[in-house]
C-alpha atoms as a PDB file:
ATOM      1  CA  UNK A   1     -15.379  44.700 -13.594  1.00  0.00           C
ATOM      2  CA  UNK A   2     -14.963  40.944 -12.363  1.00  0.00           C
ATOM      3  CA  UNK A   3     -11.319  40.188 -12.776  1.00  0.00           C
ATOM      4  CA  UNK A   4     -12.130  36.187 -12.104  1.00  0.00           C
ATOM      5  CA  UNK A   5     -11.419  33.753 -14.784  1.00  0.00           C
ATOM      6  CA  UNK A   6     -14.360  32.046 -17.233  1.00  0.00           C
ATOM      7  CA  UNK A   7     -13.550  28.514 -17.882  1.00  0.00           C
ATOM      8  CA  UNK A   8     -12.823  27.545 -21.481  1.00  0.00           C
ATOM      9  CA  UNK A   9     -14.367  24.442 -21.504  1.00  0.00           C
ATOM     10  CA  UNK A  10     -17.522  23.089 -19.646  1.00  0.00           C
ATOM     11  CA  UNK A  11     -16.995  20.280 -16.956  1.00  0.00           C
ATOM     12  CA  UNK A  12     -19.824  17.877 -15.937  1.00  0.00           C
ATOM     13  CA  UNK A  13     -19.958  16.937 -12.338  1.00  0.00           C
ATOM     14  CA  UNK A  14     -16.465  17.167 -10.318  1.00  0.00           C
ATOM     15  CA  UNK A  15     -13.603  18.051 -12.146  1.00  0.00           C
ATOM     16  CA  UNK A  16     -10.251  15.353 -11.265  1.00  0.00           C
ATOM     17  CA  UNK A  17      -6.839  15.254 -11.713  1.00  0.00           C
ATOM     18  CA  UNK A  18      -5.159  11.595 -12.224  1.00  0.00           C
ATOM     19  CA  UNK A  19      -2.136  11.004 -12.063  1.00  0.00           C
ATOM     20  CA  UNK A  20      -0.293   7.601 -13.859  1.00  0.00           C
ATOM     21  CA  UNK A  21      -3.525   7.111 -15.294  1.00  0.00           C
ATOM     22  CA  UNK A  22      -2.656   5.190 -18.594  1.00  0.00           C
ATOM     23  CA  UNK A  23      -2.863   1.685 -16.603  1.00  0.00           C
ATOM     24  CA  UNK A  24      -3.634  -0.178 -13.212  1.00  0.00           C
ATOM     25  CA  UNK A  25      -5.351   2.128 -10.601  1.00  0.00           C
ATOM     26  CA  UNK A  26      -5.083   5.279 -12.304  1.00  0.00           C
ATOM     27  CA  UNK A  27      -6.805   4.155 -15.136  1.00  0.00           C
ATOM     28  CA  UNK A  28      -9.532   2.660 -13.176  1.00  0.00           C
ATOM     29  CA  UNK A  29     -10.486   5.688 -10.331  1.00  0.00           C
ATOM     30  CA  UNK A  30     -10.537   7.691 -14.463  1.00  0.00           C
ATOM     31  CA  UNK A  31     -12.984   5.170 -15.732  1.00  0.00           C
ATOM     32  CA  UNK A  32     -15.337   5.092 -12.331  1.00  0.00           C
ATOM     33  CA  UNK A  33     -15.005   8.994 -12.541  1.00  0.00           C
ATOM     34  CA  UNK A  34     -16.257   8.971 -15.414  1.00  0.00           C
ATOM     35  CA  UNK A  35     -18.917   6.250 -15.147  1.00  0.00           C
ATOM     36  CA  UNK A  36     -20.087   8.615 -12.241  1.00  0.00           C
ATOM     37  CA  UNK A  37     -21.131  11.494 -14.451  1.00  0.00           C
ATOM     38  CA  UNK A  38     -17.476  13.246 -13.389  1.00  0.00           C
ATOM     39  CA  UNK A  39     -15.189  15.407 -15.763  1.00  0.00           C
ATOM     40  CA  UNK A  40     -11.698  13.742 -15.652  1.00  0.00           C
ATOM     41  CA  UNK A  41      -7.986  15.082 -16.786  1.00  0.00           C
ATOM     42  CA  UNK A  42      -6.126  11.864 -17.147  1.00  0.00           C
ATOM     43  CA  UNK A  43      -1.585  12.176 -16.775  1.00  0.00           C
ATOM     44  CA  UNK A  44       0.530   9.756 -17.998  1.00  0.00           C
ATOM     45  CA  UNK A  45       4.289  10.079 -19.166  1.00  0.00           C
ATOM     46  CA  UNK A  46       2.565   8.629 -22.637  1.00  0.00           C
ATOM     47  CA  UNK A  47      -0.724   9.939 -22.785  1.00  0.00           C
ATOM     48  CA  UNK A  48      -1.344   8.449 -26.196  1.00  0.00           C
ATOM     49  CA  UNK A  49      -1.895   5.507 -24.163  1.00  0.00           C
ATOM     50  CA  UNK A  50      -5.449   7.175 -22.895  1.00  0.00           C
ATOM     51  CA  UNK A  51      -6.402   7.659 -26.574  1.00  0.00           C
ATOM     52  CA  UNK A  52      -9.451   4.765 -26.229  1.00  0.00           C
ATOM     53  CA  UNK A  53     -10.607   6.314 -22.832  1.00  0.00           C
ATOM     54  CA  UNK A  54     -10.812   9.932 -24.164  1.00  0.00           C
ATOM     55  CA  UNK A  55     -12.356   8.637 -27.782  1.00  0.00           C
ATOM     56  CA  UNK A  56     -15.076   6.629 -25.280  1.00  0.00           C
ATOM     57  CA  UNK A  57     -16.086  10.136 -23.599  1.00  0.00           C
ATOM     58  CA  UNK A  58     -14.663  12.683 -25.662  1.00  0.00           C
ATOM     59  CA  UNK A  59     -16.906  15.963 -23.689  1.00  0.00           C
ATOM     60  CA  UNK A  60     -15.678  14.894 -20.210  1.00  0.00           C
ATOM     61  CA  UNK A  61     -12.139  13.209 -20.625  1.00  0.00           C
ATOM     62  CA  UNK A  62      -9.232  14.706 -21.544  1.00  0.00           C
ATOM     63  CA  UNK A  63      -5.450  13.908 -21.057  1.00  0.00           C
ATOM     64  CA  UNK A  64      -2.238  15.976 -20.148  1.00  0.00           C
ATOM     65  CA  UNK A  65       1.336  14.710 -20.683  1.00  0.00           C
ATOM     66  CA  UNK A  66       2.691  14.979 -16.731  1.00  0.00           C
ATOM     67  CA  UNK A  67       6.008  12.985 -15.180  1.00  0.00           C
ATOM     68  CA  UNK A  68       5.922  14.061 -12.043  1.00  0.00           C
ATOM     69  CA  UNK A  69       9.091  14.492 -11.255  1.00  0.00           C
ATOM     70  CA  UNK A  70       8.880  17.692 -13.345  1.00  0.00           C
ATOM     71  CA  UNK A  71       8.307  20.542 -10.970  1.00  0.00           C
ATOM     72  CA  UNK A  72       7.865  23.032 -14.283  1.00  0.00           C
ATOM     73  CA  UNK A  73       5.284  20.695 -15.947  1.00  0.00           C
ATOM     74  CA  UNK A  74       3.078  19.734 -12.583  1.00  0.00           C
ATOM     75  CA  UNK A  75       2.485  23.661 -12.207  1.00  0.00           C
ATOM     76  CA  UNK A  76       1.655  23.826 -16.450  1.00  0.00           C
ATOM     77  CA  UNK A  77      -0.743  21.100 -15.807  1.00  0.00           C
ATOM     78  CA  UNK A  78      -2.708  22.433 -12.909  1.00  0.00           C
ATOM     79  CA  UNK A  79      -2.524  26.007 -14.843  1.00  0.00           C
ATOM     80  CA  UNK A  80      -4.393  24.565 -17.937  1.00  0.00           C
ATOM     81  CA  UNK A  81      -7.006  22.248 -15.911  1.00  0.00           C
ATOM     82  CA  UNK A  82      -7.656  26.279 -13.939  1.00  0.00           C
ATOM     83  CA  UNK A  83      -8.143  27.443 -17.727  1.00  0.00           C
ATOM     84  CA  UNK A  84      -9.991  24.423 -19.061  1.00  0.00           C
ATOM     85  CA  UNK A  85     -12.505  23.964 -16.499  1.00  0.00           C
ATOM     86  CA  UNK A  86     -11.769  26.672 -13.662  1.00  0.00           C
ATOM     87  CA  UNK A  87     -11.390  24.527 -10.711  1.00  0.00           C
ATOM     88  CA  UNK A  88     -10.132  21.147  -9.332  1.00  0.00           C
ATOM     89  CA  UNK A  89     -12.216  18.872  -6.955  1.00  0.00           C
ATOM     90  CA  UNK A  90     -10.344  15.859  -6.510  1.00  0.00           C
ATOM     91  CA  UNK A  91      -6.287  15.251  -7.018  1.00  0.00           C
ATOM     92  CA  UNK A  92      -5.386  11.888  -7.536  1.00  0.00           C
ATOM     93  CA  UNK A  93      -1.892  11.214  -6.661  1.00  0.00           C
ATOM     94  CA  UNK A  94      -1.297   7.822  -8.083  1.00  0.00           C
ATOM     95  CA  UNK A  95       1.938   7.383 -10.357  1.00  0.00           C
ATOM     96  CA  UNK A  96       4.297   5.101  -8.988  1.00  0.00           C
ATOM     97  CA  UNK A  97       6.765   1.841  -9.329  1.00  0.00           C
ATOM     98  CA  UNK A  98       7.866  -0.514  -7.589  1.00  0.00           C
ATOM     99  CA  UNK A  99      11.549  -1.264  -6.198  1.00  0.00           C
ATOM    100  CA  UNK A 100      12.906  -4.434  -4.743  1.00  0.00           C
ATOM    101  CA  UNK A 101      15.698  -4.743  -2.251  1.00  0.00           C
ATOM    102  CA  UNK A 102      17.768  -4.995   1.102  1.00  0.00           C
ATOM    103  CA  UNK A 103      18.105  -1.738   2.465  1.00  0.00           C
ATOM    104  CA  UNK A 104      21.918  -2.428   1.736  1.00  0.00           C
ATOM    105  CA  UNK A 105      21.602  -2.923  -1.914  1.00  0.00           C
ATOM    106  CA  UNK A 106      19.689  -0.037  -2.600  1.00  0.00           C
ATOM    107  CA  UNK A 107      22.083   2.395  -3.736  1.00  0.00           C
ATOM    108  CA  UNK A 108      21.160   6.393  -3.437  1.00  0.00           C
ATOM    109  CA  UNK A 109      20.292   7.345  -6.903  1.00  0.00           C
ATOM    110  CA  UNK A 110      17.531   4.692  -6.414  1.00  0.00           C
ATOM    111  CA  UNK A 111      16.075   5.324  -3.429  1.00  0.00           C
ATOM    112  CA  UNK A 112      16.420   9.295  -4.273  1.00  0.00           C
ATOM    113  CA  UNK A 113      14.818   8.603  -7.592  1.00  0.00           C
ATOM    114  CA  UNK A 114      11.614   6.838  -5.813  1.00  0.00           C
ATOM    115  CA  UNK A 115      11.365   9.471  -3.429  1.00  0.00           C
ATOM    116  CA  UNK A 116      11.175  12.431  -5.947  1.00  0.00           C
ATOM    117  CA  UNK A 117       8.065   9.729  -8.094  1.00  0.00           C
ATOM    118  CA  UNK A 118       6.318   8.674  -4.489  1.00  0.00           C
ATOM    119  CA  UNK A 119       6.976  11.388  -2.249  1.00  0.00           C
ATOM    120  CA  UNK A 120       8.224  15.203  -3.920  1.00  0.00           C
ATOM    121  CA  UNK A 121       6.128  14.965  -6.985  1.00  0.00           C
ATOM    122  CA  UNK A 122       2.501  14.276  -5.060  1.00  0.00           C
ATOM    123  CA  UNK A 123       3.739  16.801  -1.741  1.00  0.00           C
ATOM    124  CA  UNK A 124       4.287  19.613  -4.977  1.00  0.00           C
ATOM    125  CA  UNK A 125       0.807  18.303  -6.964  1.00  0.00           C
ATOM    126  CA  UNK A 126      -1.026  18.843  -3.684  1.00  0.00           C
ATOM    127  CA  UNK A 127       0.809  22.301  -2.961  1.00  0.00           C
ATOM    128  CA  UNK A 128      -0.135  23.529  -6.892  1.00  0.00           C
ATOM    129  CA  UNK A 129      -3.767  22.618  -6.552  1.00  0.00           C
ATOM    130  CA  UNK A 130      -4.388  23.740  -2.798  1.00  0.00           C
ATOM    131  CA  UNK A 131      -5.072  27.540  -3.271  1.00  0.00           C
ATOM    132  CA  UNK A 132      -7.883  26.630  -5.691  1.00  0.00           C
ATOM    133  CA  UNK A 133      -9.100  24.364  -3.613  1.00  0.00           C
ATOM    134  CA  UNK A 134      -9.298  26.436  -0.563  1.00  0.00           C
ATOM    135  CA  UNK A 135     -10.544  29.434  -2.938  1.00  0.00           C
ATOM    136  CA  UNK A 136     -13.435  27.467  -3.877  1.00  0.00           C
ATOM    137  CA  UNK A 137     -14.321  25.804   0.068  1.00  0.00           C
ATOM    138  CA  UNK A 138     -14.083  21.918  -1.564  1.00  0.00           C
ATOM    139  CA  UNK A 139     -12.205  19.731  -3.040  1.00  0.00           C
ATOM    140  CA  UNK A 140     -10.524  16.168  -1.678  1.00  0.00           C
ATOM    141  CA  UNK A 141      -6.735  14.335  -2.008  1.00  0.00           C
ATOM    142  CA  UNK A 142      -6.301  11.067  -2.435  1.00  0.00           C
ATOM    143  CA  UNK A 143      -3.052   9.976  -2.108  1.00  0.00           C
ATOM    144  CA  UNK A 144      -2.260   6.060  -3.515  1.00  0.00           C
ATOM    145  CA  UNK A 145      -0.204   4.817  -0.544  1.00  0.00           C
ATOM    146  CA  UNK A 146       0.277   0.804  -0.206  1.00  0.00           C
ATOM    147  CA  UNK A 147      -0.341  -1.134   2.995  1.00  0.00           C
ATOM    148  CA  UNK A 148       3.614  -1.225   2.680  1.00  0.00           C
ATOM    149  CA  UNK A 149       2.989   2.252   3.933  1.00  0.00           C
ATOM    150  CA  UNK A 150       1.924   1.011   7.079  1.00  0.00           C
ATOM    151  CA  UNK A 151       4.396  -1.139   7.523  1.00  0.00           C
ATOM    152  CA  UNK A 152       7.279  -2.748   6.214  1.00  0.00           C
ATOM    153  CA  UNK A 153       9.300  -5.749   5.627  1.00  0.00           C
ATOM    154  CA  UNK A 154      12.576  -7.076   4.007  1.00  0.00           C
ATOM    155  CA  UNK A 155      13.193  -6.470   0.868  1.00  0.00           C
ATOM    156  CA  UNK A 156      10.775  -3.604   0.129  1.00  0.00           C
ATOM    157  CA  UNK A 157      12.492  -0.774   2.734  1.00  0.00           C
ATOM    158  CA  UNK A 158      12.982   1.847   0.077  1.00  0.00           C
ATOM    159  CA  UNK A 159       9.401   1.280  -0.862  1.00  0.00           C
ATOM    160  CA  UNK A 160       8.042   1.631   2.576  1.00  0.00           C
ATOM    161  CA  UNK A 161      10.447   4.410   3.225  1.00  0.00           C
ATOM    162  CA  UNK A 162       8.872   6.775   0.407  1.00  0.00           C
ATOM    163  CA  UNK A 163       5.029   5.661   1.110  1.00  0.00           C
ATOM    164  CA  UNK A 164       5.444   6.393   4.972  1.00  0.00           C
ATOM    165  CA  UNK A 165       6.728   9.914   4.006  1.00  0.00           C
ATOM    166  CA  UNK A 166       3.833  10.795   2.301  1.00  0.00           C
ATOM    167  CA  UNK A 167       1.635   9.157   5.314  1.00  0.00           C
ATOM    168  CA  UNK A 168       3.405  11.093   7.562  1.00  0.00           C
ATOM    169  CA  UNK A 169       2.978  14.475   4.972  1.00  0.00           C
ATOM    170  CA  UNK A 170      -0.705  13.256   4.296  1.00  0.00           C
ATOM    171  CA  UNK A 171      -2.067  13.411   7.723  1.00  0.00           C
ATOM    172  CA  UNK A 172      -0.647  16.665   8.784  1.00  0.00           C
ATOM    173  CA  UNK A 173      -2.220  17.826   5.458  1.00  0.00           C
ATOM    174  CA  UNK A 174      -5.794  16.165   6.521  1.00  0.00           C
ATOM    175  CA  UNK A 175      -5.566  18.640  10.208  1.00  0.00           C
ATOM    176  CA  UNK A 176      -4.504  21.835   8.254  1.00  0.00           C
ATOM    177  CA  UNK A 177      -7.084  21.557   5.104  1.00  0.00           C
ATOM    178  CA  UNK A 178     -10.489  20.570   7.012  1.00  0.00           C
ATOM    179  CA  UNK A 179     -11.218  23.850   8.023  1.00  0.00           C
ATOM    180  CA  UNK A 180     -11.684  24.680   4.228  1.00  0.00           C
ATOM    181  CA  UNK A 181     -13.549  22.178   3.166  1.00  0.00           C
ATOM    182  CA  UNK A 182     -11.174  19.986   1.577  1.00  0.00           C
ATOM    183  CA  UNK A 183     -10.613  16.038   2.598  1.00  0.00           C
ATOM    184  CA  UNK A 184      -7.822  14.077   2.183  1.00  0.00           C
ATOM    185  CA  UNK A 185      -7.778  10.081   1.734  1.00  0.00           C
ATOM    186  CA  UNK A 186      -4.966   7.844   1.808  1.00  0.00           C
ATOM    187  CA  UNK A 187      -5.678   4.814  -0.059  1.00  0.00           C
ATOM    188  CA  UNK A 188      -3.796   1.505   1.656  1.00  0.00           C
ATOM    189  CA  UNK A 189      -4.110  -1.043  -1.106  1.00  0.00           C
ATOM    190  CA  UNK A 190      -3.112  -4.438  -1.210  1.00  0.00           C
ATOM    191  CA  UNK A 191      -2.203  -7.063  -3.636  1.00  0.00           C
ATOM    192  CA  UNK A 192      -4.169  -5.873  -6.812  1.00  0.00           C
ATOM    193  CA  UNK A 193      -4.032  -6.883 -10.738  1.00  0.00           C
ATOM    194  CA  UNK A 194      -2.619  -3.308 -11.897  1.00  0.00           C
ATOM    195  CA  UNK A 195       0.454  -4.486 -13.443  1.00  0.00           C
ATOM    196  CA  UNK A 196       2.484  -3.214 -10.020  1.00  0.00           C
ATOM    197  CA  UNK A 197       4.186  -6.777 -10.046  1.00  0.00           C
ATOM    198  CA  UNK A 198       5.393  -6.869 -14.165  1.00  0.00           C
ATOM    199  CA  UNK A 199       8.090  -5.632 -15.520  1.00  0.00           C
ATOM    200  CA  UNK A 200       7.253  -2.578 -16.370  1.00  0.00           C
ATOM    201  CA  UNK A 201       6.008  -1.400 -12.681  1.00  0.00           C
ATOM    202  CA  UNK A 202       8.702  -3.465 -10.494  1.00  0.00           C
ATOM    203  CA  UNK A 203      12.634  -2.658 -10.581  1.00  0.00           C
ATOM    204  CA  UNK A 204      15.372  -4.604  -8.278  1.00  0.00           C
ATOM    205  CA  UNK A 205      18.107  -3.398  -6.644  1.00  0.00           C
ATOM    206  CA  UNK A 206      21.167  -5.315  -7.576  1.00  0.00           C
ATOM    207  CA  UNK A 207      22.036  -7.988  -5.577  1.00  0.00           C
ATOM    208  CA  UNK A 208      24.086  -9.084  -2.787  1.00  0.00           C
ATOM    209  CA  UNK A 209      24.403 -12.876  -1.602  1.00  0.00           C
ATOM    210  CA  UNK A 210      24.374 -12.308   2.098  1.00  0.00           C
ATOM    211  CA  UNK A 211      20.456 -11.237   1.747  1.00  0.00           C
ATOM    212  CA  UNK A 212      19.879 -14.681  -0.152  1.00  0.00           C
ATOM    213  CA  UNK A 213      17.880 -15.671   3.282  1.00  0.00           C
ATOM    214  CA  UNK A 214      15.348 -12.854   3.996  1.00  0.00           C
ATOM    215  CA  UNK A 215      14.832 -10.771   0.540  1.00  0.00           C
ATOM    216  CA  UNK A 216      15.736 -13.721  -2.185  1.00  0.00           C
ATOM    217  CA  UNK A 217      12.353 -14.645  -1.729  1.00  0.00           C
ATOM    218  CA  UNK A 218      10.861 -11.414  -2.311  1.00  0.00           C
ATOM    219  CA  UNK A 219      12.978 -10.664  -5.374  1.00  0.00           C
ATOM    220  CA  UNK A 220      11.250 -14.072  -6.885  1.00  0.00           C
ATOM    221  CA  UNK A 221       8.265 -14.178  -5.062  1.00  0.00           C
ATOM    222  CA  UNK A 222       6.473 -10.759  -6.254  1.00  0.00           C
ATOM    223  CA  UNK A 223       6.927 -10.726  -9.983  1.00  0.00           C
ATOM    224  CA  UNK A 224       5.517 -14.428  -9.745  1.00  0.00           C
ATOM    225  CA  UNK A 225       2.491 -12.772  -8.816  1.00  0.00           C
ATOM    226  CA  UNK A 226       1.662 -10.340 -11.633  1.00  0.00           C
ATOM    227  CA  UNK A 227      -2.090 -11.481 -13.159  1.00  0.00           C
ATOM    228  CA  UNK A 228      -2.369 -13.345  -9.690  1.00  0.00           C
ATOM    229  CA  UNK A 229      -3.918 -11.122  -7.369  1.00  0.00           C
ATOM    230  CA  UNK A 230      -6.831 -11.626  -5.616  1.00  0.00           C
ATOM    231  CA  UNK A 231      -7.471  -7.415  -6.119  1.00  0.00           C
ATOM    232  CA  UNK A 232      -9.598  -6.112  -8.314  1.00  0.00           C
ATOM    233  CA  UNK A 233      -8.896  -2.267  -9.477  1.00  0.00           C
ATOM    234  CA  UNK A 234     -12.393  -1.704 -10.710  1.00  0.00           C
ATOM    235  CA  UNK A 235     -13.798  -2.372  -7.032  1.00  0.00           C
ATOM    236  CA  UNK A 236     -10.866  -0.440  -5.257  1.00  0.00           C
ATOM    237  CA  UNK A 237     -11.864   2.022  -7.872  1.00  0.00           C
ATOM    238  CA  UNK A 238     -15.621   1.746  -6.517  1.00  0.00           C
ATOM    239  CA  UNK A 239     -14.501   2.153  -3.012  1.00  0.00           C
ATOM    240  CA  UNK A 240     -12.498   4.897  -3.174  1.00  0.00           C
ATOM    241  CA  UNK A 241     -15.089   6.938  -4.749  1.00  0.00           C
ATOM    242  CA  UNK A 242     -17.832   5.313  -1.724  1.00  0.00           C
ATOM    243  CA  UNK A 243     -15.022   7.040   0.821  1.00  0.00           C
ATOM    244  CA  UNK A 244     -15.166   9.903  -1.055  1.00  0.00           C
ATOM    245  CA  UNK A 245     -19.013  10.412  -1.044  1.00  0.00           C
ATOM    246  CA  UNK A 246     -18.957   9.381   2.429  1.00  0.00           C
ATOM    247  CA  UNK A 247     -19.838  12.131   5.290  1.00  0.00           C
ATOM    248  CA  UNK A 248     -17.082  10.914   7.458  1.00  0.00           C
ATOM    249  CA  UNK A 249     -14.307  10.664   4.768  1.00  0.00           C
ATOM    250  CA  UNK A 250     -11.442   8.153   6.488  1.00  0.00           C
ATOM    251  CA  UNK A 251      -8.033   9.441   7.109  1.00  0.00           C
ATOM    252  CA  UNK A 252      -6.678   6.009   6.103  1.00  0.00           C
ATOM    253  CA  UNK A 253      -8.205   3.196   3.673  1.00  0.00           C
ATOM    254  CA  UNK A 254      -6.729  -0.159   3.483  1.00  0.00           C
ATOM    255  CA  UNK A 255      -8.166  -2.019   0.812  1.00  0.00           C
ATOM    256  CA  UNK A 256      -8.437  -5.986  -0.356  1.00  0.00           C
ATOM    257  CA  UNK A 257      -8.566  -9.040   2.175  1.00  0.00           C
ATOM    258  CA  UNK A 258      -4.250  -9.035   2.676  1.00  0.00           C
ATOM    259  CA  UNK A 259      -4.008  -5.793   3.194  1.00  0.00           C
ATOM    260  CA  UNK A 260      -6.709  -5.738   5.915  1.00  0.00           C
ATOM    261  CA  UNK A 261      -5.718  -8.486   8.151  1.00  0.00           C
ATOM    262  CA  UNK A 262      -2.145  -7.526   7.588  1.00  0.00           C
ATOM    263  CA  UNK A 263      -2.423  -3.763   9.012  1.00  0.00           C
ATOM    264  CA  UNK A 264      -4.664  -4.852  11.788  1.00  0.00           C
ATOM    265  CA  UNK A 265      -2.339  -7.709  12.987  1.00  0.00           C
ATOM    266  CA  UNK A 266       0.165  -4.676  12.300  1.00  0.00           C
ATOM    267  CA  UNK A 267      -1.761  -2.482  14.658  1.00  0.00           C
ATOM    268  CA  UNK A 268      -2.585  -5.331  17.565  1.00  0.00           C
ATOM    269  CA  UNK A 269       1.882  -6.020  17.665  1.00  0.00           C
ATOM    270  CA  UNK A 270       2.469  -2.094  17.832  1.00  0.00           C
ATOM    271  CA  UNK A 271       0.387  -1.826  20.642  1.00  0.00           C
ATOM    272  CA  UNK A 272       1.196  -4.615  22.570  1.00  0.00           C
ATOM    273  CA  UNK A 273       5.014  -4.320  22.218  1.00  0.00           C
ATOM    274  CA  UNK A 274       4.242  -0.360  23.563  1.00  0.00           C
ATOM    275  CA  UNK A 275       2.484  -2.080  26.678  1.00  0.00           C
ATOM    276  CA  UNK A 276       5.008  -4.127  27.372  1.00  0.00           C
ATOM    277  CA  UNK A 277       7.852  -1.601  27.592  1.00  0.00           C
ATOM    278  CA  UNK A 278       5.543   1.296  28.783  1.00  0.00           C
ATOM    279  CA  UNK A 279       6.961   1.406  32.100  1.00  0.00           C
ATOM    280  CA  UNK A 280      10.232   1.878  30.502  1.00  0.00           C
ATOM    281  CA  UNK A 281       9.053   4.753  28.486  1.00  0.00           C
ATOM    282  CA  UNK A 282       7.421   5.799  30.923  1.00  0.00           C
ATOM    283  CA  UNK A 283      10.210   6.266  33.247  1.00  0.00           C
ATOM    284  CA  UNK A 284      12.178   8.908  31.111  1.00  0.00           C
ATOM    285  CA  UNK A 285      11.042  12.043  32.793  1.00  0.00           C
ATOM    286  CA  UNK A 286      12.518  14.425  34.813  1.00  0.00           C
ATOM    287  CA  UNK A 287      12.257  12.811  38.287  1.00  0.00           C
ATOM    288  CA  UNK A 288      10.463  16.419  40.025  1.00  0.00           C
END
């Protein structure tokens, strides 16, 4: 007798898993999901706040309560979406905030705190859902990164700090999981109208005068920005699933005008302050 599990529920097209998906980009890769035929299980801390999106495709959308920061609930959640629907093709790892600050005035419990939202809870999402994937030869991860995970700059160090962890985690990840079929996509976005910039989305460390100069600006700068953006979520949305669907999935995806320029000017000063002290480097081997 077959011992392997029959889904409870019928999925259309690729099952995902969203995370933060109640507002800004998580609520729009849900909606192109689903405008692409797709089966999607929406998270939020408050998934009440998904009610309209389920009650607009009530046979493929459904919605999970998730903080993930909760090791116990991120491995109830990917239990139930294995009992729903029996599998997992695409992990979104997109909850996050924002955080404001001089590396000095970011005390620990902040900087801790971001870590566990932007860096633990997506490395223990993509652990929970990887033995399915590899069990079934498919599936992708697409991890919601920032060009600020790239690089950095004052005020936004703790940030930067948490994004280029899960860069760093992310394309190890991408070498190990080809072999089994399974992609992995780092998304690199810009400045976008998600509500990142409001102040819901955006905390500040408290401050201290000395950093008037080179993060004061930042502090007033960025909220002043919120409705602004030149980004729109419904296109990253598009791309994102375009990458996806592509043959050659990129490792890395930086998305809107800013973000562009910014991480290839980025990339052109890396590698032309590494030419100009490579014969120093260079020079730091054993002489035989």
């Amino acid at each position: 007798m077959s011992t392997e599990h029959i889904p409870t529920r019928e999925a259309t097209g690729r099952v995902w898993l969203i995370t933060g998906a109640s507002s800004g980009f998580g609520r729009s890769i849900a909606e192109a999901a689903l405008a692409a035929g797709d089966t999607v299980v929406a998270t939020a801390r408050r998934p009440e706040a998904l009610d309209d999106l389920v009650a607009a495709h009530p046979d493929r959308a459904v919605t999970a309560r998730l903080d993930v920061t909760d090791g116990a609930r991120i491995a109830a959640v990917v239990a139930e979406v294995i009992l729903w629907y029996g599998r997992i093709d695409v992990l979104v790892n997109n909850a996050g905030l924002g955080l404001v600050g001089a590396v000095e005035e970011t005390v620990d419990r902040e900087l801790r705190d971001l870590m566990e939202l932007h860096f633990f809870g997506p490395a223990a999402l993509t652990r929970a859902v990887l033995p399915h994937m590899r069990r079934q030869g498919s599936g992708a991860v697409v991890q919601m990164s920032s060009m600020g995970g790239r690089f950095s700059f004052a005020g936004v160090g703790a940030y930067s700090a948490t994004k280029f962890a899960l860069e760093g985690l992310s394309e190890a990840l991408a070498a190990e999981v080809a072999p089994f079929g399974i992609k992995v996509l780092i998304v690199e976005p810009g400045a976008f109208r998600t509500g990142f910039a409001g102040d819901g989305a955006l905390r500040q460390s408290a401050a201290i005068p000395a950093y008037e100069e080179t993060v004061g600006s930042v502090r007033t700068a960025l909220p002043s920005t919120d409705g602004k953006q030149p980004g729109d979520p419904a296109r990253a949305a598009e791309a994102i699933l375009a990458a996806l669907e592509a043959e050659k999935t990129p490792l890395r995806l930086p998305l809107g005008n800013d973000a562009v320029d910014a991480v290839l000017a980025h990339l052109d000063a890396a590698r032309a302050q590494t030419l100009a002290w490579e014969r120093v480097g260079r020079g730091t081997d054993f002489g035989d």
